[in-house]
C-alpha atoms as a PDB file:
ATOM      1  CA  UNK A   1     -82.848 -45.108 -11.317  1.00  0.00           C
ATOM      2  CA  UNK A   2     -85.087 -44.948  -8.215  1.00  0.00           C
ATOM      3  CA  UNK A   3     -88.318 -45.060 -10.144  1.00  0.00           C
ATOM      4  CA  UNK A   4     -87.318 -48.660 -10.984  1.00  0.00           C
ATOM      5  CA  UNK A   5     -86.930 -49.070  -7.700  1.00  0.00           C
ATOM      6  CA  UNK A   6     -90.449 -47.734  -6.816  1.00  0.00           C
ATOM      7  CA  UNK A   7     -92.551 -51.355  -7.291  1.00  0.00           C
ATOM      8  CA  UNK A   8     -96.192 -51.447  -8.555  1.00  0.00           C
ATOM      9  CA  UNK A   9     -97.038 -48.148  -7.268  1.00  0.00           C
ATOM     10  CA  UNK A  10     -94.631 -46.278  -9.504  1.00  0.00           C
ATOM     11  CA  UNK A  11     -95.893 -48.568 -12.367  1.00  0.00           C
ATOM     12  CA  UNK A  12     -99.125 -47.287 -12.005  1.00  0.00           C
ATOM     13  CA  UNK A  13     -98.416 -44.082 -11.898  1.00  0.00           C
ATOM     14  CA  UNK A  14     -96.321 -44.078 -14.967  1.00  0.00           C
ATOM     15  CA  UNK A  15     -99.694 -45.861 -16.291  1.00  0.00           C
ATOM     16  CA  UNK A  16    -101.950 -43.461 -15.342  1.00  0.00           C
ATOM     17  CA  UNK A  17     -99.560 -40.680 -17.170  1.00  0.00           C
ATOM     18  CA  UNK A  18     -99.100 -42.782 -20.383  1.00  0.00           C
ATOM     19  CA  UNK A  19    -103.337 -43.257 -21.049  1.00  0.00           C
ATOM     20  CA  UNK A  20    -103.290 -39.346 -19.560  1.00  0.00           C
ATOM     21  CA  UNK A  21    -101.344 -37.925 -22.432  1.00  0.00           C
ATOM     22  CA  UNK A  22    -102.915 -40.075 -25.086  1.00  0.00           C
ATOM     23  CA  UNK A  23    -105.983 -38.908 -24.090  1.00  0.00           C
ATOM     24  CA  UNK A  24    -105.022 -35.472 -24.210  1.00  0.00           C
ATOM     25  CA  UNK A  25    -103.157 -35.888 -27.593  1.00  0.00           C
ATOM     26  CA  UNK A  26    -106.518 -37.441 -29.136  1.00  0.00           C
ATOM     27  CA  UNK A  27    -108.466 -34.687 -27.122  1.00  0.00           C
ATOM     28  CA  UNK A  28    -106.317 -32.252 -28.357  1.00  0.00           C
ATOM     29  CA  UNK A  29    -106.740 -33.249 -31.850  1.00  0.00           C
ATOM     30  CA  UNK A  30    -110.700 -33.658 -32.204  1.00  0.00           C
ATOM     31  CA  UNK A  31    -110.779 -30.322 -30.733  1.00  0.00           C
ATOM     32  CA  UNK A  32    -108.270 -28.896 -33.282  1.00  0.00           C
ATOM     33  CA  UNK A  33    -110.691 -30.697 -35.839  1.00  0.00           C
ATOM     34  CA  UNK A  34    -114.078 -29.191 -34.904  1.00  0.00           C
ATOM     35  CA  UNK A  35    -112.623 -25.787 -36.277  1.00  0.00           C
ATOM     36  CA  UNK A  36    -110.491 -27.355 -38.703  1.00  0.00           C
ATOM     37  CA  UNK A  37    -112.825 -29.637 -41.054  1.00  0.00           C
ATOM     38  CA  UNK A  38    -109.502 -30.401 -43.451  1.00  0.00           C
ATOM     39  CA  UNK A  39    -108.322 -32.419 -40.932  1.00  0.00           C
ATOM     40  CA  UNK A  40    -111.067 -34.597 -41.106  1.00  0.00           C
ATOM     41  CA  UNK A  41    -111.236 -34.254 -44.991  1.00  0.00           C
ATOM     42  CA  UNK A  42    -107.328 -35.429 -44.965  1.00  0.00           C
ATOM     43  CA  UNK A  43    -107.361 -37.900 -42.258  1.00  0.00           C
ATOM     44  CA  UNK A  44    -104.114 -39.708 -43.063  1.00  0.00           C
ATOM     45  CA  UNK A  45    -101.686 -36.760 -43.684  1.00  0.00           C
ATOM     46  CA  UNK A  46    -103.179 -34.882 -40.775  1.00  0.00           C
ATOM     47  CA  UNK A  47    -102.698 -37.747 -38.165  1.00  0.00           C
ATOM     48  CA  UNK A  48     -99.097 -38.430 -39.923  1.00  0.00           C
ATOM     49  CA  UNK A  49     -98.470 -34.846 -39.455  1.00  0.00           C
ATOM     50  CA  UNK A  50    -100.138 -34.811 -35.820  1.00  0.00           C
ATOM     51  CA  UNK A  51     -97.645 -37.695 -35.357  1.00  0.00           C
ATOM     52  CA  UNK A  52     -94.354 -35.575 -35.756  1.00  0.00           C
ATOM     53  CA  UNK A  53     -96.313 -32.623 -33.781  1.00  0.00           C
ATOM     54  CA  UNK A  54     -97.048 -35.254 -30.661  1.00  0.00           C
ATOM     55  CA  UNK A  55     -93.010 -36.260 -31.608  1.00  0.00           C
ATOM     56  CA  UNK A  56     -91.544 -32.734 -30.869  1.00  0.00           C
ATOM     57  CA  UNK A  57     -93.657 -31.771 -27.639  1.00  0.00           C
ATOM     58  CA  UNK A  58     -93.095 -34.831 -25.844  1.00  0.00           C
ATOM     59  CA  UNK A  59     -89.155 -34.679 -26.819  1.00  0.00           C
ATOM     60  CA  UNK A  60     -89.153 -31.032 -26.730  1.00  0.00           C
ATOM     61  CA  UNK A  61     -90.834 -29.613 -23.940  1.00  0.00           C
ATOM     62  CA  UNK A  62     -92.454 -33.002 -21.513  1.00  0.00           C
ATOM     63  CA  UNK A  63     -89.351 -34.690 -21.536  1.00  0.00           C
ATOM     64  CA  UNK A  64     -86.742 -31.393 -20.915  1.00  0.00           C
ATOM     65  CA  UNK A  65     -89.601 -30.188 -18.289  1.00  0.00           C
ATOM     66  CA  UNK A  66     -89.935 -33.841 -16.384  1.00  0.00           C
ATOM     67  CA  UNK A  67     -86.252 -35.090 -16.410  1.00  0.00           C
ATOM     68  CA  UNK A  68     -84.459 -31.528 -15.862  1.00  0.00           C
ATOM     69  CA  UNK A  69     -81.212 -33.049 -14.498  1.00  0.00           C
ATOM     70  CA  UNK A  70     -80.708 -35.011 -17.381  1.00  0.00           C
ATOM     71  CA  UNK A  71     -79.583 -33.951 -21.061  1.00  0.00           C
ATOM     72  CA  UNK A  72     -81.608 -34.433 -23.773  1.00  0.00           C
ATOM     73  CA  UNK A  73     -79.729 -34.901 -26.797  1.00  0.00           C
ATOM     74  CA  UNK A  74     -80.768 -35.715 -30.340  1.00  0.00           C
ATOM     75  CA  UNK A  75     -80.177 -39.433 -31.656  1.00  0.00           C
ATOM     76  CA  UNK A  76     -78.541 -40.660 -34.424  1.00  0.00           C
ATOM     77  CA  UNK A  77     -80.394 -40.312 -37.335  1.00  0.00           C
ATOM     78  CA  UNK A  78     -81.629 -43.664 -38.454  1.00  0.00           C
ATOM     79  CA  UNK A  79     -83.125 -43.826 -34.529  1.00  0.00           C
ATOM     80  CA  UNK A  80     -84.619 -40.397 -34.944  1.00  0.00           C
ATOM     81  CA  UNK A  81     -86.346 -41.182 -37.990  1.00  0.00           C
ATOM     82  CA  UNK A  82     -87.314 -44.335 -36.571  1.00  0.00           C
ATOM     83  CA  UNK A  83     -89.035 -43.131 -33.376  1.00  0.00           C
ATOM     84  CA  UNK A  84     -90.815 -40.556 -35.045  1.00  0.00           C
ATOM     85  CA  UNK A  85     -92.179 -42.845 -37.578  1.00  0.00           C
ATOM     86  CA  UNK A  86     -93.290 -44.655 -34.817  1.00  0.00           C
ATOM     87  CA  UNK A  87     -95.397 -42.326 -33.108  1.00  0.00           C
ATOM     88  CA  UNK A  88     -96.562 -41.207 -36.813  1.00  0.00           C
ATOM     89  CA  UNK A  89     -97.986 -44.353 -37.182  1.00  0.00           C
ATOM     90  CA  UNK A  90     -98.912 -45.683 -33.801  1.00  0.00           C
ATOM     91  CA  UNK A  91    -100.300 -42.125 -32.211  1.00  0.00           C
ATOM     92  CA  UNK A  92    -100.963 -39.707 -35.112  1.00  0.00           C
ATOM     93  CA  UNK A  93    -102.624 -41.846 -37.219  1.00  0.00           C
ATOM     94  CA  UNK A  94    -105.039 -43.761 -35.023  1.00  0.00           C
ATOM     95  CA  UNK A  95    -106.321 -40.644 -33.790  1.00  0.00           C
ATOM     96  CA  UNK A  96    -107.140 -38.806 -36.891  1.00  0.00           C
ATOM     97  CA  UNK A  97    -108.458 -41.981 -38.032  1.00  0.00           C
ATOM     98  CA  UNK A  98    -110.740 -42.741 -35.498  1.00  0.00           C
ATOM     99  CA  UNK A  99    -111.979 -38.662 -35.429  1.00  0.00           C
ATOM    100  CA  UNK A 100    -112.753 -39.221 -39.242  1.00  0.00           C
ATOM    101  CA  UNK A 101    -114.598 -42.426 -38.363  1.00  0.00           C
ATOM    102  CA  UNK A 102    -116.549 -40.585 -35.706  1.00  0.00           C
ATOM    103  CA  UNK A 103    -116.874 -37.416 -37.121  1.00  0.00           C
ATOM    104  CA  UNK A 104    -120.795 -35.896 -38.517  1.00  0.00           C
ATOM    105  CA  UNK A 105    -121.381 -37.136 -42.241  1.00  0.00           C
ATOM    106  CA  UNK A 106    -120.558 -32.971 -42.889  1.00  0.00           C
ATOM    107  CA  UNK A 107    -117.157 -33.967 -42.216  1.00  0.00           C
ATOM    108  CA  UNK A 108    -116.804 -37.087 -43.675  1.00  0.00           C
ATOM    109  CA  UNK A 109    -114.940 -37.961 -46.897  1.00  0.00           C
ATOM    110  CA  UNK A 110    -117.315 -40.713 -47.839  1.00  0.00           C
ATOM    111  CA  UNK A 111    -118.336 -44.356 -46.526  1.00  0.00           C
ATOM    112  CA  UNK A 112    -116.718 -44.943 -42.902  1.00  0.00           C
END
């Protein structure tokens, strides 16, 4: 409860880490995709994939490692499915979309 006590300065900070680990998720990714050219070949099931990947680490190992006096539990299933849907769509995709749009013609899959 104190970081909503913690004014503009906390806000920022929880800025600064929000852009910091979508960079590092896209990063992460066009990295992964140098090596891996299917990735760019199969843009949309990759970054839907990605999505779920991006899902699990943030639930299963940022969130236990950041918020250790709290339990993380699992929630309800239409939620679940919802909020990894979410970050399918809104994380996973736009990343592998945007490395396939920016990718050399070698790796393209046709007309950007």
């Amino acid at each position: 409860m104190s970081s909503f006590q913690g004014g503009l300065a906390t806000a920022a900070l929880g800025t600064f880490f929000h852009f910091l680990i979508a960079f590092t998720a896209a990063a992460v990714f066009y990295a992964v995709s140098r090596k891996w050219a299917i990735l760019v070949k199969h843009s949309v099931l990759s970054g839907l994939l990605y999505g779920v990947m991006v899902y699990s680490f943030m639930n299963f190992v940022v969130l236990p490692l950041s918020a250790y006096h709290v339990t993380i539990t699992l929630r309800p299933t239409a939620r679940l499915a919802r909020d990894i849907a979410i970050v399918m769509i809104m994380v996973g995709l736009p990343i592998s979309l945007v490395v396939r749009k920016y990718s050399e013609s070698s790796f393209a899959t046709g007309p950007a």
